[in-house]
N, C-alpha and C. Protein backbone atom coordinates (compact mmCIF):
# COMPACT_ATOMS: atom_id res chain seq x y z
N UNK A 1 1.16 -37.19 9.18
CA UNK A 1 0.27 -36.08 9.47
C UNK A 1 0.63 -34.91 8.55
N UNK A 2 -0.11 -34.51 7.80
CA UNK A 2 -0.02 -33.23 7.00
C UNK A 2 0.22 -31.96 7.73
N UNK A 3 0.99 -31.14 7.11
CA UNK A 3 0.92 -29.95 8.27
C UNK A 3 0.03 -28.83 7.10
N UNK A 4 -0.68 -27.63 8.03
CA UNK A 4 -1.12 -26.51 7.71
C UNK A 4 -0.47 -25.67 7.05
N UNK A 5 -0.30 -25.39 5.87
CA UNK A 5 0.24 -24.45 5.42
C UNK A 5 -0.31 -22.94 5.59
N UNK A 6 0.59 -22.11 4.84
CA UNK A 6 -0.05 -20.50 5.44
C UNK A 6 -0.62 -19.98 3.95
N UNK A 7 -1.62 -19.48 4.64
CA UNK A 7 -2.08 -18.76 3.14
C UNK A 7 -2.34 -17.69 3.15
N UNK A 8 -1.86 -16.20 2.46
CA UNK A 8 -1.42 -14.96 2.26
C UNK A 8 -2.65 -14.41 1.39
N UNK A 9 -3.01 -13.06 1.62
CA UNK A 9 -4.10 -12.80 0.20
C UNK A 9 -3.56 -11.13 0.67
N UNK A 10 -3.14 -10.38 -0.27
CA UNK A 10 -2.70 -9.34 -0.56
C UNK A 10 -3.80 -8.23 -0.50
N UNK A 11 -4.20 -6.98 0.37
CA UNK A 11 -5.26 -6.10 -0.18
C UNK A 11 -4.55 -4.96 -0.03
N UNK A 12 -4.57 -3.75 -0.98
CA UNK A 12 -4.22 -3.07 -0.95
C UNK A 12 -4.93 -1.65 -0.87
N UNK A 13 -5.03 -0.39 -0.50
CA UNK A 13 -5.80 0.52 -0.54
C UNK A 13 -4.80 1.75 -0.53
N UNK A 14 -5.46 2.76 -0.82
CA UNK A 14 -4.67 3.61 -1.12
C UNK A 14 -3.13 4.14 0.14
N UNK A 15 -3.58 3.67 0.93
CA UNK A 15 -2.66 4.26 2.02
C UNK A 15 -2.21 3.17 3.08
N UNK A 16 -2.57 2.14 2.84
CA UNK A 16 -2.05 0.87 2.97
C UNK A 16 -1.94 0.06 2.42
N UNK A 17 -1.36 -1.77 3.09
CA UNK A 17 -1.71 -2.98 2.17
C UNK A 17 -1.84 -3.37 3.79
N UNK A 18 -2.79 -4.57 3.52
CA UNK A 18 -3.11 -5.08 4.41
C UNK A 18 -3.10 -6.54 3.83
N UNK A 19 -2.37 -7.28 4.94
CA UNK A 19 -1.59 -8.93 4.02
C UNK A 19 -2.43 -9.95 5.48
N UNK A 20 -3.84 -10.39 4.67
CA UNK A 20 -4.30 -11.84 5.55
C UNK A 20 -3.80 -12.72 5.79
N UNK A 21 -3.55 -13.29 6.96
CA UNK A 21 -2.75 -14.43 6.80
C UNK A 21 -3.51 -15.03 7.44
N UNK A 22 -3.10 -16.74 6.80
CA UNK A 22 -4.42 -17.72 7.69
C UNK A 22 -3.57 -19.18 7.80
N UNK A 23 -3.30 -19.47 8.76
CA UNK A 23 -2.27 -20.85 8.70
C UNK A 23 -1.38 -20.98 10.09
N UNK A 24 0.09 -21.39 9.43
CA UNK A 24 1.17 -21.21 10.34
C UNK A 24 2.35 -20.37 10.06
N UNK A 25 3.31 -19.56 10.58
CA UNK A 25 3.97 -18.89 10.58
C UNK A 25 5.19 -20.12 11.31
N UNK A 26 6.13 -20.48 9.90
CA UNK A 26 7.19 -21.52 10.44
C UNK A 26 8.32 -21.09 9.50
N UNK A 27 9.67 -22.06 10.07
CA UNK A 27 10.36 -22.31 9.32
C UNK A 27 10.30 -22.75 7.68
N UNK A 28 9.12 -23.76 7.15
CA UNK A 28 8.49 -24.10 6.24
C UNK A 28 7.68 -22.59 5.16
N UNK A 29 7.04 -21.90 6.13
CA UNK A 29 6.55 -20.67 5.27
C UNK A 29 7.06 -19.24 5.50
N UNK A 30 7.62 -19.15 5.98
CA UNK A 30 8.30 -17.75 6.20
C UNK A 30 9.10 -16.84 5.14
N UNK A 31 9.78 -17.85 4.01
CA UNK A 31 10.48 -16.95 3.14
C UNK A 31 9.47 -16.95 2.27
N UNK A 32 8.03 -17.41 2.18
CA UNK A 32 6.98 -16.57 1.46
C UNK A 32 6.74 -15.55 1.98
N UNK A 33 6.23 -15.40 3.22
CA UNK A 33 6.21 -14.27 3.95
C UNK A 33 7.05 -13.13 3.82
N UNK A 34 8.17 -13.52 3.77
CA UNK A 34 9.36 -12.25 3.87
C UNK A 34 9.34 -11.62 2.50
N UNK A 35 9.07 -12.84 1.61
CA UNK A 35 9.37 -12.39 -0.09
C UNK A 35 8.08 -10.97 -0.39
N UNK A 36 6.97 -11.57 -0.07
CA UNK A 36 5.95 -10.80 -0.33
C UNK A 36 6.15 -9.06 0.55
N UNK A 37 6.91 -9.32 1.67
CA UNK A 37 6.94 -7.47 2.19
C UNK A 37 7.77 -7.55 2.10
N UNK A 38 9.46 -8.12 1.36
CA UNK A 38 10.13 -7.19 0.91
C UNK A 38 9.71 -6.44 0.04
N UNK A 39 8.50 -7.33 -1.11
CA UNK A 39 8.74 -7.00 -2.44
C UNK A 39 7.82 -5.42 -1.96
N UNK A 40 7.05 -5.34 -1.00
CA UNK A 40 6.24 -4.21 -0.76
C UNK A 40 6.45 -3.07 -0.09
N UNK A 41 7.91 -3.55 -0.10
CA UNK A 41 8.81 -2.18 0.48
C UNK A 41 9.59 -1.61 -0.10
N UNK A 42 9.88 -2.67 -1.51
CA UNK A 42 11.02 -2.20 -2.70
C UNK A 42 10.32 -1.36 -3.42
N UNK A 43 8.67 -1.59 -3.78
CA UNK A 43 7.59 -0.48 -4.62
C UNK A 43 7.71 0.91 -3.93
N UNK A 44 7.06 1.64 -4.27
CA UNK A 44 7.03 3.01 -4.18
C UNK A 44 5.86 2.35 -2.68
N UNK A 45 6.62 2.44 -1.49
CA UNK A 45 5.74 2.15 -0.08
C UNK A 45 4.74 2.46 0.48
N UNK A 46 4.08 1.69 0.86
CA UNK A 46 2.58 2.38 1.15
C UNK A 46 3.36 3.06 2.75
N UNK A 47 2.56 4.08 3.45
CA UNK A 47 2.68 4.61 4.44
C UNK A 47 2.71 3.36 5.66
N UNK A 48 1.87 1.81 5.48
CA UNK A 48 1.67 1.02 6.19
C UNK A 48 1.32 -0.40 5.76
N UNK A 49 1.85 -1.22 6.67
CA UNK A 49 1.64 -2.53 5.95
C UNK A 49 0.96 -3.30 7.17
N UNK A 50 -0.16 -3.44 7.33
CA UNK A 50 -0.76 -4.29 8.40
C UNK A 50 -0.64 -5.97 8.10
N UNK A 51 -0.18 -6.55 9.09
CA UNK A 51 -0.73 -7.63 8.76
C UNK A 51 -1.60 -8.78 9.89
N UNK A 52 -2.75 -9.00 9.47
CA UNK A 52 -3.58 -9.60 10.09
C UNK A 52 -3.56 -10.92 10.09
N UNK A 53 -3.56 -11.54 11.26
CA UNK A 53 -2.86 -12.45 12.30
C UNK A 53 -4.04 -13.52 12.52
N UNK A 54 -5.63 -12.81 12.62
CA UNK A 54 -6.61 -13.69 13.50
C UNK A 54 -6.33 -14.49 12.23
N UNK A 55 -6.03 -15.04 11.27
CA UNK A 55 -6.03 -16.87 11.36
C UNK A 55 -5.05 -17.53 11.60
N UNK A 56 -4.08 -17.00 12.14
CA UNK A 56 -2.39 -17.23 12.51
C UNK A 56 -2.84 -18.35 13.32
N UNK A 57 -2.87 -19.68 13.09
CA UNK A 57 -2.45 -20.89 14.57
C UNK A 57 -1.42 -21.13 14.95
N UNK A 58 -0.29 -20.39 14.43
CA UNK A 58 1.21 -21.42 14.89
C UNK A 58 1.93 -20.27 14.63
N UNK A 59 3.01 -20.30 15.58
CA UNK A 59 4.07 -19.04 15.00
C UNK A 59 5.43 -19.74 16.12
N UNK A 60 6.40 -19.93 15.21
CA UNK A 60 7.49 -20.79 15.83
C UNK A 60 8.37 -19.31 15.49
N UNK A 61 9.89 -20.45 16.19
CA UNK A 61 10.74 -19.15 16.85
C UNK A 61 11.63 -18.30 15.10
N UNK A 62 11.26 -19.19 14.29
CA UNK A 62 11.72 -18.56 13.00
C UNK A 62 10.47 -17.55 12.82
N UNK A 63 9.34 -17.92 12.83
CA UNK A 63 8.35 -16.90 12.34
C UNK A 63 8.66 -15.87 13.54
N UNK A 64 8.86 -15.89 15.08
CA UNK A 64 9.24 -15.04 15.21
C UNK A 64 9.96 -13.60 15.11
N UNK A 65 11.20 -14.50 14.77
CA UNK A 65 12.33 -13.87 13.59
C UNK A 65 12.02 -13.07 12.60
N UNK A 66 11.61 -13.60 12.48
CA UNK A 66 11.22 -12.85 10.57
C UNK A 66 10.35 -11.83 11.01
N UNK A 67 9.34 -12.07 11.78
CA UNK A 67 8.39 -10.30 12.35
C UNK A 67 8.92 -9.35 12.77
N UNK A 68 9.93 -9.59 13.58
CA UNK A 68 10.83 -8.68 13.77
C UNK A 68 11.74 -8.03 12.84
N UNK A 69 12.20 -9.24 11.93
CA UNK A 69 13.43 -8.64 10.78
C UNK A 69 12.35 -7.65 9.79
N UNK A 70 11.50 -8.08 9.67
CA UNK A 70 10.60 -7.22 8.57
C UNK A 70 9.86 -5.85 9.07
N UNK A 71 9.61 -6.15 10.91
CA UNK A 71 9.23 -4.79 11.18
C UNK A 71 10.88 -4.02 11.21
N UNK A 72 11.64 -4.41 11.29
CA UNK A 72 13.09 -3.50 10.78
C UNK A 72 13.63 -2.69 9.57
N UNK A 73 13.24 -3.44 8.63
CA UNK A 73 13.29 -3.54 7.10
C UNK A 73 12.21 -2.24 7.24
N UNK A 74 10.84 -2.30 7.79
CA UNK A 74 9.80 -1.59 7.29
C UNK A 74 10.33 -0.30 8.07
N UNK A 75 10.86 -0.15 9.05
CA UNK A 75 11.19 1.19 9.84
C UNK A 75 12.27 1.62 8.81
N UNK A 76 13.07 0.95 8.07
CA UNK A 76 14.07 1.22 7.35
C UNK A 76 13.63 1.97 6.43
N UNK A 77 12.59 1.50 5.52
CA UNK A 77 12.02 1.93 4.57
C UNK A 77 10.34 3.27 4.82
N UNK A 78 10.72 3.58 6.00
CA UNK A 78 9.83 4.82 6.28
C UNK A 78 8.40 4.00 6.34
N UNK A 79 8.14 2.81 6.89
CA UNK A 79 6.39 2.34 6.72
C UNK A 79 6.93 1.83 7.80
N UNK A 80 5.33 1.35 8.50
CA UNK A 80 5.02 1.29 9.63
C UNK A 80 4.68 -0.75 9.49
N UNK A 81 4.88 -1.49 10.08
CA UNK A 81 4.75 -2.58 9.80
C UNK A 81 3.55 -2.77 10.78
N UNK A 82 2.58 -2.97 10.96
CA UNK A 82 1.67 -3.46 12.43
C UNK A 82 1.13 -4.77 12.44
N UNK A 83 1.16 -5.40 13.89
CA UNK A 83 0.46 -6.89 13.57
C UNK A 83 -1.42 -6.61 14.00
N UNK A 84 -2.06 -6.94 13.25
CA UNK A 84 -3.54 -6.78 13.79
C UNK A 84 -4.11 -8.38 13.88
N UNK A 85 -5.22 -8.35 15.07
CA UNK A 85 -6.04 -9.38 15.43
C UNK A 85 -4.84 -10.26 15.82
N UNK A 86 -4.08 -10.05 16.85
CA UNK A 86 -2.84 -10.78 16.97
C UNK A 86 -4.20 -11.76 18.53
N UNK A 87 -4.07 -13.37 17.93
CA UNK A 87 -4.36 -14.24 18.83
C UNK A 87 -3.97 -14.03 20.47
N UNK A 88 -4.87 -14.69 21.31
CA UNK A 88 -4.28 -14.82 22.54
C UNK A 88 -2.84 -15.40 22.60
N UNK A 89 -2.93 -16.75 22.09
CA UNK A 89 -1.76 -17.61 22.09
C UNK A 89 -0.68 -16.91 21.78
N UNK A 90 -0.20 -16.26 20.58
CA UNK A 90 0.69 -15.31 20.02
C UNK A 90 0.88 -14.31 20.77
N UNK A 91 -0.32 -13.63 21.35
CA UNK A 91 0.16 -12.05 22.70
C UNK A 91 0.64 -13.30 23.47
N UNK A 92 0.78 -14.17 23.95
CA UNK A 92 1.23 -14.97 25.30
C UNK A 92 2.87 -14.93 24.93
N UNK A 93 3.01 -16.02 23.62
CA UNK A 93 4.57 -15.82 22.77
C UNK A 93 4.81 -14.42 23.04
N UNK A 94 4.65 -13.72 22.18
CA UNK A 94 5.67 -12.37 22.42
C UNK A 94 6.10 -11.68 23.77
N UNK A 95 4.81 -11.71 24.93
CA UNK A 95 5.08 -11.44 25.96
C UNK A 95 6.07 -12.48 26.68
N UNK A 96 5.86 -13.45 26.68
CA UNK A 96 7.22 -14.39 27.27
C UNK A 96 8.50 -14.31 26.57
N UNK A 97 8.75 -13.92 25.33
CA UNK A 97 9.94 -13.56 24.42
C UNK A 97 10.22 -12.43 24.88
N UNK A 98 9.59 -11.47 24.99
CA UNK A 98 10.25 -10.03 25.35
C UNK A 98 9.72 -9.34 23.88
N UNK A 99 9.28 -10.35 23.23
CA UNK A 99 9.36 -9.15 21.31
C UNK A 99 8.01 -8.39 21.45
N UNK A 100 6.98 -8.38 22.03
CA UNK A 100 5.71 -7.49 22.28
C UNK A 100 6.62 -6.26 22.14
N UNK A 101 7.24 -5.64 22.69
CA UNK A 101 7.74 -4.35 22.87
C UNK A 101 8.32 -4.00 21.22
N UNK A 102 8.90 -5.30 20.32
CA UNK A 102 9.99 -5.29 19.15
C UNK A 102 8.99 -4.91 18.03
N UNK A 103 7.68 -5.09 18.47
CA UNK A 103 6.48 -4.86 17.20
C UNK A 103 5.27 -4.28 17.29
N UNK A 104 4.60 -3.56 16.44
CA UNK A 104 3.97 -2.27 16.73
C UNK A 104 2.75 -3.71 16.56
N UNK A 105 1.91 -3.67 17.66
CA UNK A 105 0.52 -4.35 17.77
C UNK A 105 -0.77 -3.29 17.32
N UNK A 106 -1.29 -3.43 16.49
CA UNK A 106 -2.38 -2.81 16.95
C UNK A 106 -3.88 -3.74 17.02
N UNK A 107 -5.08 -2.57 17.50
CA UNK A 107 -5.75 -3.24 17.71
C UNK A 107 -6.79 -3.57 16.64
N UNK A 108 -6.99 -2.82 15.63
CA UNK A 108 -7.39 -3.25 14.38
C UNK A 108 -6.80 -2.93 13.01
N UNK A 109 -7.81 -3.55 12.30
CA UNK A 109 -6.96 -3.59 10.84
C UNK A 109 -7.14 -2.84 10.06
């Protein structure tokens, strides 16, 4: 069985970046993930980095991880990390993890 990979598309605007994501959030794709908002926190930082979730199908306990380590990184670096269009399934995960509270949700992008 093939698995879903994640696929990333970068937009940027003046006062944000906003990073699509459409796939799975795993052990398998995550240090793409991480690579791409470190590298967007090492630039001269946008005020905010949204990243949009509605094609997110899968988010295991590493992709967990990593949302959290990066909304850390981003408080570190003075930007605001937010998850938008975050799935039912995924609000269910975080609320049973306890991490809903660890990451700024919002409600759009």
């Amino acid at each position: 069985m093939e698995r879903p990979e994640l696929s990333i598309a970068v937009q940027r605007a003046p006062d944000e970046v906003v990073i699509a994501l459409a796939g799975e959030i795993d052990v398998l794709t995550v240090t793409e993930l991480s690579t791409i908002v470190n590298e967007l926190l090492v630039e001269p930082p946008s005020s905010r980095i949204v990243l949009d979730m509605s094609g997110v199908t899968f988010c295991d306990s590493q992709g967990l991880g990593t949302l959290v380590v990066l909304s850390r990184k981003a408080q570190h670096a003075q930007t605001v990390l937010a998850l938008a269009n975050v799935g039912d399934f995924l609000m269910r995960v975080l609320d049973i993890t306890g991490l809903r509270s660890a990451l700024m949700i919002s409600s759009t992008a």
